[in-house]
Structures are given as structure tokens and as C-alpha cells.
PDB file of N, CA and C in Angstrom:
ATOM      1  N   UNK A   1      24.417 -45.645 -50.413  1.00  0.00           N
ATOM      2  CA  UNK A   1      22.989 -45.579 -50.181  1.00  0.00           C
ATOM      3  C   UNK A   1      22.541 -46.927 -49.610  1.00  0.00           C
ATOM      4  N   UNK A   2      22.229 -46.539 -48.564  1.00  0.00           N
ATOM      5  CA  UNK A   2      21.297 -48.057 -48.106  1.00  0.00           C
ATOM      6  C   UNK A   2      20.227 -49.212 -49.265  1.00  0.00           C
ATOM      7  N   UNK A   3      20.284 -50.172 -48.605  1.00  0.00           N
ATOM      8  CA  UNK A   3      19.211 -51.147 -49.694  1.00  0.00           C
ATOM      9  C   UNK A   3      17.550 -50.754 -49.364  1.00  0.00           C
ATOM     10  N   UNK A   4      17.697 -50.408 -48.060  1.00  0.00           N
ATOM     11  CA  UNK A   4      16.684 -50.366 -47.333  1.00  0.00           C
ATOM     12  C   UNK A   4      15.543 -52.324 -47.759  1.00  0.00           C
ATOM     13  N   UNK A   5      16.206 -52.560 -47.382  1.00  0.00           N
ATOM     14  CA  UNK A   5      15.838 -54.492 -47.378  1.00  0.00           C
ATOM     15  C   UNK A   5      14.021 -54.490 -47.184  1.00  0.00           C
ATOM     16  N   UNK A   6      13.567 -55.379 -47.885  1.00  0.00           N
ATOM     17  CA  UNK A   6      12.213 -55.343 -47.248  1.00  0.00           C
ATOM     18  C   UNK A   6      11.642 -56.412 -46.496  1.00  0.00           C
ATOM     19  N   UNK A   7      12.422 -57.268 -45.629  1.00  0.00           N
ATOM     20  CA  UNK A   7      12.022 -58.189 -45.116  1.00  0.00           C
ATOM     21  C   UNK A   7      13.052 -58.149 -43.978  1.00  0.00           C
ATOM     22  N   UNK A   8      12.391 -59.345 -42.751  1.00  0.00           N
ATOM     23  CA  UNK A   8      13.372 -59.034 -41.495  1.00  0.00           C
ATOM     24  C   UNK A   8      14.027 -60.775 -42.292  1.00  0.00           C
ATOM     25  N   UNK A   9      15.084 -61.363 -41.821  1.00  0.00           N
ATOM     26  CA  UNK A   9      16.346 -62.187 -42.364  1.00  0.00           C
ATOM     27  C   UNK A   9      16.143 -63.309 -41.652  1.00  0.00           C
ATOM     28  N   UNK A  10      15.112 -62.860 -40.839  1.00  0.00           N
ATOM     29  CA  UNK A  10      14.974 -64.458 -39.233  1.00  0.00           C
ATOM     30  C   UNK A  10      13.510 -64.721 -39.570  1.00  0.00           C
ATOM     31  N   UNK A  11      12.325 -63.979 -39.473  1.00  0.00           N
ATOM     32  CA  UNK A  11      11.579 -64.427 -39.326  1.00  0.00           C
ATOM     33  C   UNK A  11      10.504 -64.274 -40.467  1.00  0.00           C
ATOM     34  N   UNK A  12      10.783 -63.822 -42.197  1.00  0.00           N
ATOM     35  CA  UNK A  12      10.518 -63.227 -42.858  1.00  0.00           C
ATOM     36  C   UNK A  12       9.474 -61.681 -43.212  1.00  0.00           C
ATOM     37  N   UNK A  13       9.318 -61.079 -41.781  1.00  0.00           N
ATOM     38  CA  UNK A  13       8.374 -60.215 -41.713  1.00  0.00           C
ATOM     39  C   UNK A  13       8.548 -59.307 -42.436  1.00  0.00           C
ATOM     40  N   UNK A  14       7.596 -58.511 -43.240  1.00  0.00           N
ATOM     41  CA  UNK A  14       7.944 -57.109 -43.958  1.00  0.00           C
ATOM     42  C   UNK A  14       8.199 -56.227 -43.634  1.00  0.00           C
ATOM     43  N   UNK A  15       8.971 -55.351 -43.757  1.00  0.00           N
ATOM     44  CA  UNK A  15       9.491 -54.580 -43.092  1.00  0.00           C
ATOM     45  C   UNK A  15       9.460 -52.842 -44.117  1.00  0.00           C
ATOM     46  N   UNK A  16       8.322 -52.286 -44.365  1.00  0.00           N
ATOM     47  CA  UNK A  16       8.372 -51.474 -45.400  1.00  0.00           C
ATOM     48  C   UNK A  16       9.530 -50.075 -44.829  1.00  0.00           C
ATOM     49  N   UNK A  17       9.575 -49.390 -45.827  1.00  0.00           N
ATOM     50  CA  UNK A  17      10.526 -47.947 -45.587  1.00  0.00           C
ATOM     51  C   UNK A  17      10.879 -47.636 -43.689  1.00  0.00           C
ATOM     52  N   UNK A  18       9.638 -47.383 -43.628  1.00  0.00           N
ATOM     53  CA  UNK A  18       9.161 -46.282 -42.310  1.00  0.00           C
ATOM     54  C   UNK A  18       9.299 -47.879 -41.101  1.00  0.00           C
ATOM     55  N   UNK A  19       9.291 -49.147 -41.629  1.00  0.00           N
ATOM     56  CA  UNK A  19       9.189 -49.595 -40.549  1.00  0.00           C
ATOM     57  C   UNK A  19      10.317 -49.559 -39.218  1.00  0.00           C
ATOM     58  N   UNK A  20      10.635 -50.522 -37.872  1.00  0.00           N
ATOM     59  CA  UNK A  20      11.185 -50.500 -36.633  1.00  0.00           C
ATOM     60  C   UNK A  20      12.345 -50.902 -36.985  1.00  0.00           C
ATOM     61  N   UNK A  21      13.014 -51.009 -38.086  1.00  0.00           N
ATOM     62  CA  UNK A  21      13.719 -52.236 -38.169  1.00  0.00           C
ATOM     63  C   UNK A  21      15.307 -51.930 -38.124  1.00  0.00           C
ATOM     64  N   UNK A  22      16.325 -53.265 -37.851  1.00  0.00           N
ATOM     65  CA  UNK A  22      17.631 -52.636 -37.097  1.00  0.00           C
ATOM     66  C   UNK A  22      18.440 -53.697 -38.377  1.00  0.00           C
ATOM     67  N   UNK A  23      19.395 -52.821 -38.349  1.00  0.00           N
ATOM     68  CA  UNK A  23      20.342 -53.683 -39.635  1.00  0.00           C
ATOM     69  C   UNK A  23      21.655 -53.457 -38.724  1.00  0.00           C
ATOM     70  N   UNK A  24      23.050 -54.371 -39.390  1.00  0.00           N
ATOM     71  CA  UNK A  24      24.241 -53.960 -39.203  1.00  0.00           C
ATOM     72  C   UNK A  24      25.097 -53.415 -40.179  1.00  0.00           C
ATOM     73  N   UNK A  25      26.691 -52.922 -40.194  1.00  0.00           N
ATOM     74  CA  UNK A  25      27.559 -52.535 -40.875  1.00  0.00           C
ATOM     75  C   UNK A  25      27.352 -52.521 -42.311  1.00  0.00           C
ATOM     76  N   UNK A  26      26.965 -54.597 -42.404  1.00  0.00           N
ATOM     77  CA  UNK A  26      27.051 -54.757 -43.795  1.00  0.00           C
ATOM     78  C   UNK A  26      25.407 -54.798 -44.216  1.00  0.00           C
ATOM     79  N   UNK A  27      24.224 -54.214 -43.712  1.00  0.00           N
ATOM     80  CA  UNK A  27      22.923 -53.871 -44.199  1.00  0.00           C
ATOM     81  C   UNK A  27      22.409 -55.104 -43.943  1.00  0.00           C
ATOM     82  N   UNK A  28      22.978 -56.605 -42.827  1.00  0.00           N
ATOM     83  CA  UNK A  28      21.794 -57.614 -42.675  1.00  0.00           C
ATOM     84  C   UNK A  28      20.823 -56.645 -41.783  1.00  0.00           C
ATOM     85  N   UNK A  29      19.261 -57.194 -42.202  1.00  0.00           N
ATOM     86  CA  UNK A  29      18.504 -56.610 -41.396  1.00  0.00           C
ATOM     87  C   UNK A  29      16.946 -57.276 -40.871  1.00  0.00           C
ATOM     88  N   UNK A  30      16.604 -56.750 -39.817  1.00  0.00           N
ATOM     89  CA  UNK A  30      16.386 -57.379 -38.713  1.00  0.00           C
ATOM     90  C   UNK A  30      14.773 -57.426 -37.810  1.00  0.00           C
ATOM     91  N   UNK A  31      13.917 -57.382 -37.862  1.00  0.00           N
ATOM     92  CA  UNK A  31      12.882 -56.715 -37.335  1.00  0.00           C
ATOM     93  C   UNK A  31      13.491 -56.304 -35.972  1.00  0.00           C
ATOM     94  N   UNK A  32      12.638 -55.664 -35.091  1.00  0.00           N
ATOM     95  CA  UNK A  32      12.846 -55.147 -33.849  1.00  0.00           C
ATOM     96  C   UNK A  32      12.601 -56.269 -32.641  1.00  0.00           C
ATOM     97  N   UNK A  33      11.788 -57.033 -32.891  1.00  0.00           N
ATOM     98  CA  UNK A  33      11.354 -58.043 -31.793  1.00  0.00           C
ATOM     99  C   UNK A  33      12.802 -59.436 -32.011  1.00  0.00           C
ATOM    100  N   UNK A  34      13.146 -59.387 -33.444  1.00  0.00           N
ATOM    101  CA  UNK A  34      14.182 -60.691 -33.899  1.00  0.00           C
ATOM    102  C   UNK A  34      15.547 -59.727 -32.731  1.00  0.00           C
ATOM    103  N   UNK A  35      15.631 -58.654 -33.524  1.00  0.00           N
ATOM    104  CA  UNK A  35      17.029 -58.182 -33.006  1.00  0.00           C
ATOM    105  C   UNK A  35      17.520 -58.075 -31.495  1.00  0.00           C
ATOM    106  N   UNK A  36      16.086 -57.465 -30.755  1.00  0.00           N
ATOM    107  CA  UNK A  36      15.890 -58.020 -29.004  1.00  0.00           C
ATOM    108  C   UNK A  36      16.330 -59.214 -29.034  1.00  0.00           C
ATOM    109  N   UNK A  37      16.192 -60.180 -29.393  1.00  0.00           N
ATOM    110  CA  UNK A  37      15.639 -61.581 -28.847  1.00  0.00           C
ATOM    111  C   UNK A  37      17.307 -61.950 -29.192  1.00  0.00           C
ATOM    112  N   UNK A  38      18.173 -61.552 -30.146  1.00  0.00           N
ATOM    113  CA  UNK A  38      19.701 -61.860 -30.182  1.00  0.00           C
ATOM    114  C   UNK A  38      20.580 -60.586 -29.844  1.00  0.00           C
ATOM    115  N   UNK A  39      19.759 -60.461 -28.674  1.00  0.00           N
ATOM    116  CA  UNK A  39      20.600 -59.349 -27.746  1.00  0.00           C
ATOM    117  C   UNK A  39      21.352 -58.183 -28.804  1.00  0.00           C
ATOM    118  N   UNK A  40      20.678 -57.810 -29.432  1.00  0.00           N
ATOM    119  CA  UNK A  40      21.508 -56.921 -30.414  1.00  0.00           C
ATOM    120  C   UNK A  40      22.478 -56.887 -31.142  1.00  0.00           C
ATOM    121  N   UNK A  41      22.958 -57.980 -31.323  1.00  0.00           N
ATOM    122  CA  UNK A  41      23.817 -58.386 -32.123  1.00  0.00           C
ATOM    123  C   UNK A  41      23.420 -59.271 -33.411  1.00  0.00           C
ATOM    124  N   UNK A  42      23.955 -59.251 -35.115  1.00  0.00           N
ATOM    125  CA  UNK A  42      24.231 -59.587 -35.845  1.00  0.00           C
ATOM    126  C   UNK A  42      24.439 -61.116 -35.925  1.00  0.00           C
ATOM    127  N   UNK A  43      23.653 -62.092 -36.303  1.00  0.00           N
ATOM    128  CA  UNK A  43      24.309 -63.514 -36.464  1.00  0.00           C
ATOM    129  C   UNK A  43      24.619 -63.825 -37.476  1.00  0.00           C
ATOM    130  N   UNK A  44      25.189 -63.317 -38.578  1.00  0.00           N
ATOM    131  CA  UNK A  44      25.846 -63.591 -39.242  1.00  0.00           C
ATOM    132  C   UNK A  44      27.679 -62.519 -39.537  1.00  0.00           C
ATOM    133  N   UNK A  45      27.527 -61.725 -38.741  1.00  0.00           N
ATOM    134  CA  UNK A  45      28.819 -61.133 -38.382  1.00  0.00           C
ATOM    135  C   UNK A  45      29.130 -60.859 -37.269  1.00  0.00           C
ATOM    136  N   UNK A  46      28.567 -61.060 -36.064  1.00  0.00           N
ATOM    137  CA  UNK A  46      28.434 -60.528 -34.890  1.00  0.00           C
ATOM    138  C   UNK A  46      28.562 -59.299 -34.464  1.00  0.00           C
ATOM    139  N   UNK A  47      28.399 -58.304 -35.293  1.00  0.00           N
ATOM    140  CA  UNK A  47      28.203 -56.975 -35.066  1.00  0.00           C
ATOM    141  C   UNK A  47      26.635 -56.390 -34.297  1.00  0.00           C
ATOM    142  N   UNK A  48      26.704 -55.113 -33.754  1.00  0.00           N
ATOM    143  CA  UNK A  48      25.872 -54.943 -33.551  1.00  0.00           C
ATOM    144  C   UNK A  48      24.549 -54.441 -34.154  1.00  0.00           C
ATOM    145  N   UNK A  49      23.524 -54.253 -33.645  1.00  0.00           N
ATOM    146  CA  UNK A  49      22.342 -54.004 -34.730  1.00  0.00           C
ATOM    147  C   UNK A  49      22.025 -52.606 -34.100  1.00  0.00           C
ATOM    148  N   UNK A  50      21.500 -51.913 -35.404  1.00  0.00           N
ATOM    149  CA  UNK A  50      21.288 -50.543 -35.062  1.00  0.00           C
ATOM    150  C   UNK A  50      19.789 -49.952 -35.709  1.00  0.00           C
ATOM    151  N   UNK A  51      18.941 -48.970 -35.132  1.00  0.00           N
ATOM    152  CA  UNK A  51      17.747 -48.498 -35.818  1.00  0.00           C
ATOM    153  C   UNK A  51      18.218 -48.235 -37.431  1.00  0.00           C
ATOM    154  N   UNK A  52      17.481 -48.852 -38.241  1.00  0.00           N
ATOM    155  CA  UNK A  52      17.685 -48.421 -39.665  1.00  0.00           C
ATOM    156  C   UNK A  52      17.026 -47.177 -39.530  1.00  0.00           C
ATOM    157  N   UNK A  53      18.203 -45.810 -40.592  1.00  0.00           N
ATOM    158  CA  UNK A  53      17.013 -44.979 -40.516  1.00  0.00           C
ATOM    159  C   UNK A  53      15.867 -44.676 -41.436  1.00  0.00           C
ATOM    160  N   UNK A  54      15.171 -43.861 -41.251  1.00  0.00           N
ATOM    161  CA  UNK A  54      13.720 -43.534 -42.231  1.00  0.00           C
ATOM    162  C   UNK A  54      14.370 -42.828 -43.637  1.00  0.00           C
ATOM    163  N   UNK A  55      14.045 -43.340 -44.711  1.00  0.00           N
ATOM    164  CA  UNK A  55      14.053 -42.278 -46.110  1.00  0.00           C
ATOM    165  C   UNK A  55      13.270 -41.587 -45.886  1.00  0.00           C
ATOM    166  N   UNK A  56      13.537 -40.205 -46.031  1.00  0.00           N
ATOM    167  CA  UNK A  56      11.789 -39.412 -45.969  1.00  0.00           C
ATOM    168  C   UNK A  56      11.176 -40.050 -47.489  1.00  0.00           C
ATOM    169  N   UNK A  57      10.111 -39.519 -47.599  1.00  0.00           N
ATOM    170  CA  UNK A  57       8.801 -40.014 -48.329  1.00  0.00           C
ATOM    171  C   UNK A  57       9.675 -39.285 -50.072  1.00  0.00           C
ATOM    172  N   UNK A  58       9.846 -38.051 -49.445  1.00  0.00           N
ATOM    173  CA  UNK A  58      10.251 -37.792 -51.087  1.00  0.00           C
ATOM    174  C   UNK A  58      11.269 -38.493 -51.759  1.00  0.00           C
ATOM    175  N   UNK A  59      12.354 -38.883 -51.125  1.00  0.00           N
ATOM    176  CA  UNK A  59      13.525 -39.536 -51.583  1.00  0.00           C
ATOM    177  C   UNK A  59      13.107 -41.141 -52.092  1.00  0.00           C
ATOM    178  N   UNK A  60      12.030 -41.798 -51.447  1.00  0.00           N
ATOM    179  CA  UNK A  60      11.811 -43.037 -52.062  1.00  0.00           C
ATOM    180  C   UNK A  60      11.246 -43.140 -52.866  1.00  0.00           C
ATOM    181  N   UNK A  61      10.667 -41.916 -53.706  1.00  0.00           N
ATOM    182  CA  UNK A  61      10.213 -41.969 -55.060  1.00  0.00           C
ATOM    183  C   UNK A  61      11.610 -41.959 -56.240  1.00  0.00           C
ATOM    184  N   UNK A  62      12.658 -41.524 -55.523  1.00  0.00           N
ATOM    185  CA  UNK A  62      13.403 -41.472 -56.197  1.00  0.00           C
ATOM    186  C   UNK A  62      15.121 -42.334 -56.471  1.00  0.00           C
ATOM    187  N   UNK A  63      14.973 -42.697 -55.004  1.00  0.00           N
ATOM    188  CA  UNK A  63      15.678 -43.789 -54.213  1.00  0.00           C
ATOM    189  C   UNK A  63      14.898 -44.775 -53.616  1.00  0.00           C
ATOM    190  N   UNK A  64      13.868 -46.080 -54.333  1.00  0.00           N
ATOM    191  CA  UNK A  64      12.996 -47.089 -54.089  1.00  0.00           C
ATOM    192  C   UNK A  64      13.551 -47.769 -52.832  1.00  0.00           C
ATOM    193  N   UNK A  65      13.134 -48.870 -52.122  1.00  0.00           N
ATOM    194  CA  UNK A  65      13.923 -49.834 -51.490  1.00  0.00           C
ATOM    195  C   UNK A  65      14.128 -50.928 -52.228  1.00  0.00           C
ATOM    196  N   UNK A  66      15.029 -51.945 -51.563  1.00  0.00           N
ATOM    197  CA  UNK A  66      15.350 -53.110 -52.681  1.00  0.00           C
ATOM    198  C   UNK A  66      13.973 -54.002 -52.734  1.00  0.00           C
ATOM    199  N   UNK A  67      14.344 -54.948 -53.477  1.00  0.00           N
ATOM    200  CA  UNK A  67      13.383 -55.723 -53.803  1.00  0.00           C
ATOM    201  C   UNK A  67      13.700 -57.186 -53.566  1.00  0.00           C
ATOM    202  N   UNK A  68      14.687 -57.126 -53.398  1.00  0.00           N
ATOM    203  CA  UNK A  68      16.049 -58.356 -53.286  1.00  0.00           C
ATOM    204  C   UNK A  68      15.801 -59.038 -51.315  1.00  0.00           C
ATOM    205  N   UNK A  69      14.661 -60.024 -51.451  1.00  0.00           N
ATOM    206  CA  UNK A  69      14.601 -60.941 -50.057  1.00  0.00           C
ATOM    207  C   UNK A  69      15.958 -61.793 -49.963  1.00  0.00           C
ATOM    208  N   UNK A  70      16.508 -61.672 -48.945  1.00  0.00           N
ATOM    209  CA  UNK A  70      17.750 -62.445 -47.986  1.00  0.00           C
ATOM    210  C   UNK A  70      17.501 -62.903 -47.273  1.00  0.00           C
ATOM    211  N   UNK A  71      17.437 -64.245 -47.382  1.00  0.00           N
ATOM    212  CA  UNK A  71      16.944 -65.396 -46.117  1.00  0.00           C
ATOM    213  C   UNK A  71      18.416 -66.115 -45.350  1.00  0.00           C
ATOM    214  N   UNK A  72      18.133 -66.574 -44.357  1.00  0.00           N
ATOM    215  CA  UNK A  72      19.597 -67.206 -43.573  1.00  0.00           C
ATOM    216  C   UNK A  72      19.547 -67.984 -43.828  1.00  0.00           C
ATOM    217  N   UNK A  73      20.556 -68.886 -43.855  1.00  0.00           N
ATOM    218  CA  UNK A  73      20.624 -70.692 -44.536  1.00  0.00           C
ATOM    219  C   UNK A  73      20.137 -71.177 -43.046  1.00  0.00           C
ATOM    220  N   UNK A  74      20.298 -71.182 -41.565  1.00  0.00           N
ATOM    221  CA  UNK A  74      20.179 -71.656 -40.800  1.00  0.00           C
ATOM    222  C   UNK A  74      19.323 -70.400 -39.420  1.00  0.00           C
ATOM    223  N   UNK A  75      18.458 -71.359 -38.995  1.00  0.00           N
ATOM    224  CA  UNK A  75      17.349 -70.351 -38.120  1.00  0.00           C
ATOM    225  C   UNK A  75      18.703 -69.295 -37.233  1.00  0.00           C
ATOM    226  N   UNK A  76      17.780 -68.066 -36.661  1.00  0.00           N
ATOM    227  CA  UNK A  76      18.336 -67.300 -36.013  1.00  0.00           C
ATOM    228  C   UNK A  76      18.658 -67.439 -34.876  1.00  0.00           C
ATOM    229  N   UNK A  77      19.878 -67.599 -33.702  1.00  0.00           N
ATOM    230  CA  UNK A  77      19.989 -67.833 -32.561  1.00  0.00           C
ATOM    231  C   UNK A  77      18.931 -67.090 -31.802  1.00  0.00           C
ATOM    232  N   UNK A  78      18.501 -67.664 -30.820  1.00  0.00           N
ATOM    233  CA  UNK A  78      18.398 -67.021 -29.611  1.00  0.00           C
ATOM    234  C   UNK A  78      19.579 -66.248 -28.892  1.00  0.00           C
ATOM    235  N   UNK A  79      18.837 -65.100 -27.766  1.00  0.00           N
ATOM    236  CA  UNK A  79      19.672 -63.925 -26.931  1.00  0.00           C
ATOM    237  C   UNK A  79      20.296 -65.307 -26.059  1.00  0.00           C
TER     238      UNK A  79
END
């Protein structure tokens, strides 16, 4: 099951359920404007970044998102 993360990892934006947001393999995740801007790729594994998808509405009453913020030790590259 996904964490579904609530924050983007670069620029701390919130990022609720339903939001744009792109994670990789191992669930770093990303807003949509951060993940453009490093050409779609992952800086901390170099994988690529992909649309997280949507929980529908009923399942997150029952499957929450995390609560758990992940910050990078060092700013996010540029594309």
C-alpha cells in the first residue's frame, strides 16, 4: 500500500490525497512543478518519477495517508 506522503521532498508543499503529485519506485515524492524542473527523474535514486495515483475517497477513510514529512538533507537539483 502506498504512504501516500503529504508533502512534496524539495520544496515542502502539501500535497493532499487527490493532489498532482509524482513519486518513484521507493515512494520519494514530488510535487509536479519540482519533478518538471529535475526532468523527471528521482534525486535521490535516479529513477524516474511517475503520477502518484488517486485513493478514491472511500478507501482513505480506511487507508489514511501518512503523516510522516521527509525532507532532503541537501536542496533539489535542477533539470
Amino acid at each position: 500500500m502506498l504512504d501516500l506522503r503529504p508533502h512534496c521532498e524539495c520544496c515542502d508543499a502539501d500535497l493532499p490525497p487527490a493532489a498532482d503529485a509524482r513519486i518513484c519506485s521507493f515512494e520519494c515524492t514530488f510535487c509536479a512543478p519540482c519533478a518538471d524542473a529535475m526532468a523527471g527523474r528521482c534525486p535521490n535514486c535516479g529513477g524516474n518519477l511517475v503520477p502518484r495515483p488517486i485513493r478514491p475517497p472511500a478507501a482513505l477513510a480506511a487507508y489514511p495517508p501518512s503523516a510522516v514529512r521527509i525532507h532532503r538533507q541537501t536542496p533539489c537539483p535542477p533539470a
